[in-house]
Every structure is written in structure tokens, then in C-alpha cells.
N, C-alpha and C. Protein backbone atom coordinates (compact mmCIF):
# COMPACT_ATOMS: atom_id res chain seq x y z
N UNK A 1 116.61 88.83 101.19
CA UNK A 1 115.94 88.27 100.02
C UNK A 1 115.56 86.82 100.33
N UNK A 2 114.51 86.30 99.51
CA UNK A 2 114.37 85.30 100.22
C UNK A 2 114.77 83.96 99.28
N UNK A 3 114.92 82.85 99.94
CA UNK A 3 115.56 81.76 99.30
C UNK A 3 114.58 81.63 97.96
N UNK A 4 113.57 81.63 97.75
CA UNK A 4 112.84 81.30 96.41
C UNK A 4 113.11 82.46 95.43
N UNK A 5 113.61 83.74 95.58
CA UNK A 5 113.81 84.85 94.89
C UNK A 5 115.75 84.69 94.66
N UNK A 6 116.49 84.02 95.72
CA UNK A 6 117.33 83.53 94.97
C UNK A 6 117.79 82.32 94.19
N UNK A 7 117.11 81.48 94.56
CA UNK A 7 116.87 80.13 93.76
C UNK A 7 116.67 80.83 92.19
N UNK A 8 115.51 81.28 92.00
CA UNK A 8 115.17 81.88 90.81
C UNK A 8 115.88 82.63 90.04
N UNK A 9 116.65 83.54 90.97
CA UNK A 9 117.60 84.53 89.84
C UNK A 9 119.04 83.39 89.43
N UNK A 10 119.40 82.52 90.36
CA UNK A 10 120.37 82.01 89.56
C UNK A 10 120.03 80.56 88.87
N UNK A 11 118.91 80.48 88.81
CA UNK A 11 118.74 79.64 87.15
C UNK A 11 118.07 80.36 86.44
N UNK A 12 118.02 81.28 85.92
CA UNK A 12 117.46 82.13 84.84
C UNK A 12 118.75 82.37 83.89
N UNK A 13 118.12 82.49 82.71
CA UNK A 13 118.70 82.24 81.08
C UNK A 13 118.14 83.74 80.95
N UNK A 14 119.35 84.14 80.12
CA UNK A 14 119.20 85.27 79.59
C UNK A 14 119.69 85.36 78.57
N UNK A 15 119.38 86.14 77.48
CA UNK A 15 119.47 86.22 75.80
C UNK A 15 119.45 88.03 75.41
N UNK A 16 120.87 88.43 74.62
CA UNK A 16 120.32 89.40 74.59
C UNK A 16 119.78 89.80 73.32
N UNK A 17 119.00 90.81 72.57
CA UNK A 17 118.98 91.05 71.35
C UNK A 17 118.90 92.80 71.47
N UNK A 18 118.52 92.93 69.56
CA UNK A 18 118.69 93.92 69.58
C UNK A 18 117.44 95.13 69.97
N UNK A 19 117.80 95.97 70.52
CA UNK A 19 116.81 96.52 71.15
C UNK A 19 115.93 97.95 70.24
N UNK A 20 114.65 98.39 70.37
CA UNK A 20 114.34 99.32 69.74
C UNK A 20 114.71 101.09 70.95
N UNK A 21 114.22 101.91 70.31
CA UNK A 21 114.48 103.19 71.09
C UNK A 21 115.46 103.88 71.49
N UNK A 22 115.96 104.40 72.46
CA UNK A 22 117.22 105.12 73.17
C UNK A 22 119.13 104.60 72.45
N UNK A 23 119.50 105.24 72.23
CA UNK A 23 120.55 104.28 71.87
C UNK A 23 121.06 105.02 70.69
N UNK A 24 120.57 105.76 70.01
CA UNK A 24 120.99 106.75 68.39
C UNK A 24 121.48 105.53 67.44
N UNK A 25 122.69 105.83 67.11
CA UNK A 25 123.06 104.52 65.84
C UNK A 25 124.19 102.86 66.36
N UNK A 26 124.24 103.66 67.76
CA UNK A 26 124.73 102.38 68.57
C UNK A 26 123.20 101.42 69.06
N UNK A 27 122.21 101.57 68.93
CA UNK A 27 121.19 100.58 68.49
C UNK A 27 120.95 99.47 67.38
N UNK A 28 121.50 99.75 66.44
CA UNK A 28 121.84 98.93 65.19
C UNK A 28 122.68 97.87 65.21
N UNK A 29 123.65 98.86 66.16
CA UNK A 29 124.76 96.89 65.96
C UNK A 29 125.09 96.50 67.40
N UNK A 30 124.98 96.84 68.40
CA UNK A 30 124.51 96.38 69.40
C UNK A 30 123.34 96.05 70.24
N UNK A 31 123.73 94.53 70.58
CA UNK A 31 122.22 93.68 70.90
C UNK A 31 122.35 94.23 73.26
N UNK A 32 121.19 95.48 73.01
CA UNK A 32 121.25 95.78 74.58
C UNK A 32 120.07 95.07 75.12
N UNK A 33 119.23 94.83 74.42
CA UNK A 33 117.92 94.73 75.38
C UNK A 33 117.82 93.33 75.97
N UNK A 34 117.24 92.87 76.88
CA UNK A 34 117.73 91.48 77.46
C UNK A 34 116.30 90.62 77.53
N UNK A 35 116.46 89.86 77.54
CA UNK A 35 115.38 88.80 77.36
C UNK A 35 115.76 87.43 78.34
N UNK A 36 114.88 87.71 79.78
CA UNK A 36 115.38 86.65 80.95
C UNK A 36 113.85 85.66 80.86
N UNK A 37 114.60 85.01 81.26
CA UNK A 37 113.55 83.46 81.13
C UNK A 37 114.04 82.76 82.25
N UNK A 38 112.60 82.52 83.35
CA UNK A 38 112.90 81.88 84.74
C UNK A 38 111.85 80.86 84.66
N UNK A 39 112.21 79.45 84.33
CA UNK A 39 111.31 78.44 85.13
C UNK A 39 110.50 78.12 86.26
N UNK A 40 109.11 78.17 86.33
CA UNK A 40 108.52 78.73 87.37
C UNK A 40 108.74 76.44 88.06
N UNK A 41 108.13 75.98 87.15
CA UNK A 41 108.40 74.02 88.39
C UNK A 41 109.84 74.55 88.75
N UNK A 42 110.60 74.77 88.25
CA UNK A 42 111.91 74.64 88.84
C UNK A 42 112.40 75.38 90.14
N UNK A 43 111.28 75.96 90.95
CA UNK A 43 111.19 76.91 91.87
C UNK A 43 110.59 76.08 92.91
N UNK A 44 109.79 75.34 92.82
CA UNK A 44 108.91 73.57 93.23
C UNK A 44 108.26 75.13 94.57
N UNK A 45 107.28 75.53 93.53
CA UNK A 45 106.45 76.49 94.68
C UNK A 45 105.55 76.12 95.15
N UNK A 46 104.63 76.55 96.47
CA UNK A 46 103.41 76.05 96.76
C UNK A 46 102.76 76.22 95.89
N UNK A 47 101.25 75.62 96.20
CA UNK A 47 100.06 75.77 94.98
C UNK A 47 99.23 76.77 94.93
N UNK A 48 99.35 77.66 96.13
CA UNK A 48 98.58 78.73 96.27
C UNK A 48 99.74 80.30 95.76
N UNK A 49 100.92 80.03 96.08
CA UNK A 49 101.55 80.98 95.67
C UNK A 49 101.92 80.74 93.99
N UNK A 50 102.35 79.60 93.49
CA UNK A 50 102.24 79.15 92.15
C UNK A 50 100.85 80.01 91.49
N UNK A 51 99.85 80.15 92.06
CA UNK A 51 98.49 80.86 91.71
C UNK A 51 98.18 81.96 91.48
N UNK A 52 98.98 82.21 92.55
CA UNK A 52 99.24 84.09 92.62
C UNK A 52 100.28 84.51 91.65
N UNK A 53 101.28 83.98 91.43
CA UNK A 53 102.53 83.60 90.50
C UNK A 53 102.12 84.09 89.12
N UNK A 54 100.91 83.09 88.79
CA UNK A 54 100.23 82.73 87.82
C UNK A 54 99.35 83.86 87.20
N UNK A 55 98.34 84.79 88.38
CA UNK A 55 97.65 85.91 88.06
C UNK A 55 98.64 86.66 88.00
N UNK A 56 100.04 87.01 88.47
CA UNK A 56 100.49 88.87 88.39
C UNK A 56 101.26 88.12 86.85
N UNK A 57 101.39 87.61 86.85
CA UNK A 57 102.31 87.57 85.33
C UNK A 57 101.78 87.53 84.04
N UNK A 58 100.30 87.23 83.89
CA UNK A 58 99.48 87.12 83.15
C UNK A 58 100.10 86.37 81.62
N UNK A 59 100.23 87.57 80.68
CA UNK A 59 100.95 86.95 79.25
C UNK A 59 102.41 86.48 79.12
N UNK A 60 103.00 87.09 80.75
CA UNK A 60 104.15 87.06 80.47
C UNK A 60 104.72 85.30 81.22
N UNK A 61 103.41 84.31 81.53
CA UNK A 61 104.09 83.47 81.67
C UNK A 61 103.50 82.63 80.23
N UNK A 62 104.72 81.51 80.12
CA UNK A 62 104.02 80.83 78.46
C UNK A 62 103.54 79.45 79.36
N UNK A 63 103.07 78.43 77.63
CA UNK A 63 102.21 77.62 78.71
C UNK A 63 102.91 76.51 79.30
N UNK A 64 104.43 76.05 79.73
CA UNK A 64 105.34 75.59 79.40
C UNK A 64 105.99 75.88 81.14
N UNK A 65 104.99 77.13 81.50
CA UNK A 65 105.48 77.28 83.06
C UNK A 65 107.00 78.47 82.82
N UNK A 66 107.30 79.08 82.31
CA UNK A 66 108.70 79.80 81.86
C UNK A 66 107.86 81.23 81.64
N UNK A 67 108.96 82.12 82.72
CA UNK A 67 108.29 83.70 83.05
C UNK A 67 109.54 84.62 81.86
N UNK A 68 108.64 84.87 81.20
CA UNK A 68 109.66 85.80 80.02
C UNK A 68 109.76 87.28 80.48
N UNK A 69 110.63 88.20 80.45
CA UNK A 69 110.85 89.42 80.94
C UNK A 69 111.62 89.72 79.93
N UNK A 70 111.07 90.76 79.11
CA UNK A 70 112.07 91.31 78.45
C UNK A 70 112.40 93.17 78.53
N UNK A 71 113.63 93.57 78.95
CA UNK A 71 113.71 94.82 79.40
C UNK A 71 115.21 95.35 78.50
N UNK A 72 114.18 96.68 77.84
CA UNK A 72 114.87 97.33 77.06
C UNK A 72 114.67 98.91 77.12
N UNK A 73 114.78 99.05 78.36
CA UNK A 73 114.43 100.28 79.05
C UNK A 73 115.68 101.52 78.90
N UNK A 74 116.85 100.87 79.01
CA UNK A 74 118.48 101.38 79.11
C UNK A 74 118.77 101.49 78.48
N UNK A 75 119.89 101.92 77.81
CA UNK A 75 121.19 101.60 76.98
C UNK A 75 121.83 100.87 76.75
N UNK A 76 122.20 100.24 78.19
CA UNK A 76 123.42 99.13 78.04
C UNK A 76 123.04 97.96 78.71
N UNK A 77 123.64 97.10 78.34
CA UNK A 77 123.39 95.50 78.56
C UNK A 77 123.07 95.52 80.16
N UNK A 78 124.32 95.53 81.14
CA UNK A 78 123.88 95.60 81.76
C UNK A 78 122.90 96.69 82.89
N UNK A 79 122.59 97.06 82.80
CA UNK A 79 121.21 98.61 82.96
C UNK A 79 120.03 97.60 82.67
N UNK A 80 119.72 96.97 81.34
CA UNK A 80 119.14 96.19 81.40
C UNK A 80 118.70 94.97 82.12
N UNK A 81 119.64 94.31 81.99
CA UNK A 81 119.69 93.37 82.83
C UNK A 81 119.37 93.02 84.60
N UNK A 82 120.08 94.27 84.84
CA UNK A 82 119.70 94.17 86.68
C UNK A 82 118.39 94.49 86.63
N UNK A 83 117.61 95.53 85.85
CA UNK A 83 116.34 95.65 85.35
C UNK A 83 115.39 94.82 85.31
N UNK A 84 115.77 94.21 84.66
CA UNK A 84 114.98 92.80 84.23
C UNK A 84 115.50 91.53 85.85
N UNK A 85 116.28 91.57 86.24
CA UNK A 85 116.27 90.98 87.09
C UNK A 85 115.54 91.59 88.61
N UNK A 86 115.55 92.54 88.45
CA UNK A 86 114.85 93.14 89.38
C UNK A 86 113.25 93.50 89.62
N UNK A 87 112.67 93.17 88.06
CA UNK A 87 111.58 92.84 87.81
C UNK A 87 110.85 91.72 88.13
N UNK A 88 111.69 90.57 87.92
CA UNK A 88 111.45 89.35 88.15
C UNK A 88 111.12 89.36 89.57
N UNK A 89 112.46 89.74 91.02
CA UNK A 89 112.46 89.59 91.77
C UNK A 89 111.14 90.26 92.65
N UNK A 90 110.59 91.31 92.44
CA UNK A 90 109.21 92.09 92.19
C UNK A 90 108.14 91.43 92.50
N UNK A 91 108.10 90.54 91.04
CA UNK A 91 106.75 89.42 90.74
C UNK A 91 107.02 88.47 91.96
N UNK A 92 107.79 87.80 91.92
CA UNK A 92 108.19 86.73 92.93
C UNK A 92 107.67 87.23 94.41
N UNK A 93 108.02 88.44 95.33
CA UNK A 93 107.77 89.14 95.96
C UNK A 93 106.20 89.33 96.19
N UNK A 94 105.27 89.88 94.99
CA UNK A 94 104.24 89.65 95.14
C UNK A 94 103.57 89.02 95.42
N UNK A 95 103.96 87.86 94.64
CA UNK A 95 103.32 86.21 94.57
C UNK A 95 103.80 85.83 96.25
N UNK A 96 104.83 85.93 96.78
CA UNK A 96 105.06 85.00 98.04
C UNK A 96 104.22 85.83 99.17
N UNK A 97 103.79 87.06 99.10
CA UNK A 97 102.96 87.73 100.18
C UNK A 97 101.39 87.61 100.01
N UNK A 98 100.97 87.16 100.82
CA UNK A 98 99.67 86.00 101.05
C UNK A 98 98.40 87.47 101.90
N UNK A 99 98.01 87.84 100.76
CA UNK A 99 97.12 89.05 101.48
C UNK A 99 96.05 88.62 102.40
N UNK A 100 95.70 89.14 103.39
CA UNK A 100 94.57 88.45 104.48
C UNK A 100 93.19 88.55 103.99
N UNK A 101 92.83 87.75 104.28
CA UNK A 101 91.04 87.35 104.10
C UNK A 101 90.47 88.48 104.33
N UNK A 102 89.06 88.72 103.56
CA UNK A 102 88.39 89.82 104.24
C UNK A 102 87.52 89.27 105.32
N UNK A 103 87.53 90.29 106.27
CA UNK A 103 86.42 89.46 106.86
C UNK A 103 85.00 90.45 106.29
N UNK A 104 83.68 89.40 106.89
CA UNK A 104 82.49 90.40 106.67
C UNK A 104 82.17 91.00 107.59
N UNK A 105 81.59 91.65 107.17
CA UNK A 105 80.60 92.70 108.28
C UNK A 105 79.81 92.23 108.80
N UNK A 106 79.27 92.86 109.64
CA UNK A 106 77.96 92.76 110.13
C UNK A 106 76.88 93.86 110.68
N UNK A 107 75.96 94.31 109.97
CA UNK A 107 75.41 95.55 110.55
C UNK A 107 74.46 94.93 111.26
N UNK A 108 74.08 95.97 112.24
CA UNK A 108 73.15 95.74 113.52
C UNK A 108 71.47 96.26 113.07
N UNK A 109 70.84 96.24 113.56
CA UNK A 109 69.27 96.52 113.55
C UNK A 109 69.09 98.07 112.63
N UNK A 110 70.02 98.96 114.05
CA UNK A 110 69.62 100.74 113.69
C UNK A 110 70.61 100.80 112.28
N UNK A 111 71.08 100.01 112.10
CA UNK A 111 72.21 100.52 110.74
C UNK A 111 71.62 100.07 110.19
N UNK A 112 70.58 99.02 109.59
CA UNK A 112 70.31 98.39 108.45
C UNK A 112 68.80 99.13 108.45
N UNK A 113 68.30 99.77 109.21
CA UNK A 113 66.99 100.32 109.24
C UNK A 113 67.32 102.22 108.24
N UNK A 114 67.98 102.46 108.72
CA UNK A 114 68.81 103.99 108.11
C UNK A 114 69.29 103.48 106.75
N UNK A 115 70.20 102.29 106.78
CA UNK A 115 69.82 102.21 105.00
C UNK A 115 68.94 102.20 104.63
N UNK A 116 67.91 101.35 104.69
CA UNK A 116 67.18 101.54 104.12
C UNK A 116 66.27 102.48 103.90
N UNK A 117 65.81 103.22 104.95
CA UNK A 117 65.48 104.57 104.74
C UNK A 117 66.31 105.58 104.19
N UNK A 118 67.53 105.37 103.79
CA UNK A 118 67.97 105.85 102.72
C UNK A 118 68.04 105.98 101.42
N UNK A 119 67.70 104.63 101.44
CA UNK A 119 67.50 104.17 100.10
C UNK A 119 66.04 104.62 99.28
N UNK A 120 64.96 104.20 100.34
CA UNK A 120 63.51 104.99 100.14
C UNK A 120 63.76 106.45 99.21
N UNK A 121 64.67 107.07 100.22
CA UNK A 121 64.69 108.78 99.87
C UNK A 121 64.78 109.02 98.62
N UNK A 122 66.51 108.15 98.13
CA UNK A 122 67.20 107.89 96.81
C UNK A 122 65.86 107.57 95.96
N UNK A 123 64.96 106.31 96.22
CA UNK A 123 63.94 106.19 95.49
C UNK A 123 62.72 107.32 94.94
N UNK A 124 62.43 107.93 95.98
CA UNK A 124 61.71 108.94 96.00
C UNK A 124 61.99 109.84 94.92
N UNK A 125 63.75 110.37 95.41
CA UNK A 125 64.18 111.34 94.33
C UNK A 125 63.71 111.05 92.99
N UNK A 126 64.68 109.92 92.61
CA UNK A 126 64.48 109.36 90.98
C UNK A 126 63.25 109.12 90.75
N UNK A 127 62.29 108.71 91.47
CA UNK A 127 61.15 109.19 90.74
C UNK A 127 60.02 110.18 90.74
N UNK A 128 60.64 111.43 91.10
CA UNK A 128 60.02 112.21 90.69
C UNK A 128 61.07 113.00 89.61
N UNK A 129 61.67 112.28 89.34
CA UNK A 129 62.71 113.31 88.36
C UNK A 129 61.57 113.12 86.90
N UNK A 130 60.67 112.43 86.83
CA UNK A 130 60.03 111.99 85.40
C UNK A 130 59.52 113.17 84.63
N UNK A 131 59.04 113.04 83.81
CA UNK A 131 58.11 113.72 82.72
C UNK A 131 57.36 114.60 84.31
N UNK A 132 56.95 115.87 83.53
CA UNK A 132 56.00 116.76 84.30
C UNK A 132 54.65 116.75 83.44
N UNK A 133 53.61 116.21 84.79
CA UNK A 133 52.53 115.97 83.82
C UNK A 133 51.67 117.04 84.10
N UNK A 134 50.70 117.62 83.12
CA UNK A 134 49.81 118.51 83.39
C UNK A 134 48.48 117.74 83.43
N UNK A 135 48.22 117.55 84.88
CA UNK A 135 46.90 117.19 84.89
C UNK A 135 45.50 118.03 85.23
């Protein structure tokens, strides 16, 4: 695991409440579902992974820089919890793997000549698909 994915899991705040779904009437008075909150400055990330950080988490970061996860998937507190921590660790994961550039192409003479005479054909088709005229 890597040092920024454990930095992160051990300053994260967690809160639990009460949860909806699975659970029958032990849902009512026990609070299972968990609600983790990880400070993203407090991670002091690069600016390009901070970015990426930034796109996979979308609503779930506030504007305050703090990644909310709330997982109420389980039954029990903890079920939840490693859940939710394991979610986190996920995003983090994403964000630190730096996908490669595309490169471009380049087509040569005979390839860009066959498109386009492909394209002609395509043209051709669609227009004769029109109205049939009686002349």
C-alpha cells in the first residue's frame, strides 16, 4: 500500500449513523452505516494527482477539500466501515496512477486515399437513398 493511501486512512474521521435498508428492526436503534471523512490538503498531494483526485470523486468531494464516503451497504458497523475504508483506498489508487499520453497517428498516402474513397461510396449511398423521382 502506498504511503499516501496510508497517511490517509489514519487521519480519517468517522461518524456513525443510522442506516436505511438490510437490518429488519435492529435498523431503528442501531446507528450501522458509517460516514468517513478524509482531508484531501492534509495528504499535501501533487497538483496533477490532486486533479485526478478531484475528477473521480466528483460530489463526493465538498468545497472545503474533505472526501465524504458514506457506506451502508452491511449490517454491522464494522462491515461497513472496512467498506468505506476500502473505498476510499480505491479512489486514492486511481488518482495516484498517471495513465499514458496518447500518442497520434499518422496515416500514410495509400491509407488516407482509401478513406477517402470510402467515404465517396458512404456518400454516394446516402444519396441516393432520396425521394424516387418519376421523370
Amino acid at each position: 500500500m502506498s504511503e499516501i493511501i496510508e497517511r490517509a486512512l489514519a487521519s480519517v474521521s468517522e461518524s456513525f449513523i443510522a442506516a436505511s435498508g438490510p437490518g429488519g428492526q435492529n435498523v431503528n436503534k442501531v446507528a450501522t452505516a458509517v460516514q468517513l471523512r478524509c482531508n484531501v490538503y492534509a495528504l499535501r498531494l501533487q497538483p496533477e494527482v490532486f486533479r485526478r483526485l478531484k475528477l473521480l470523486a466528483g460530489s463526493r468531494m465538498t468545497a472545503g477539500g474533505e472526501i465524504v464516503i458514506a457506506a451502508r451497504r452491511f449490517r454491522t458497523q464494522e462491515m461497513n466501515r472496512a467498506d468505506a475504508r476500502e473505498r476510499l483506498s480505491e479512489l486514492l489508487e486511481k488518482a495516484l496512477f498517471e495513465p499514458e499520453q496518447r500518442k497520434k497517428s499518422r496515416l500514410n498516402r495509400v491509407g488516407k486515399v482509401q478513406r477517402l474513397k470510402g467515404k465517396k461510396v458512404r456518400g454516394t449511398v446516402k444519396a441516393n437513398r432520396g425521394k424516387v423521382r418519376l421523370d
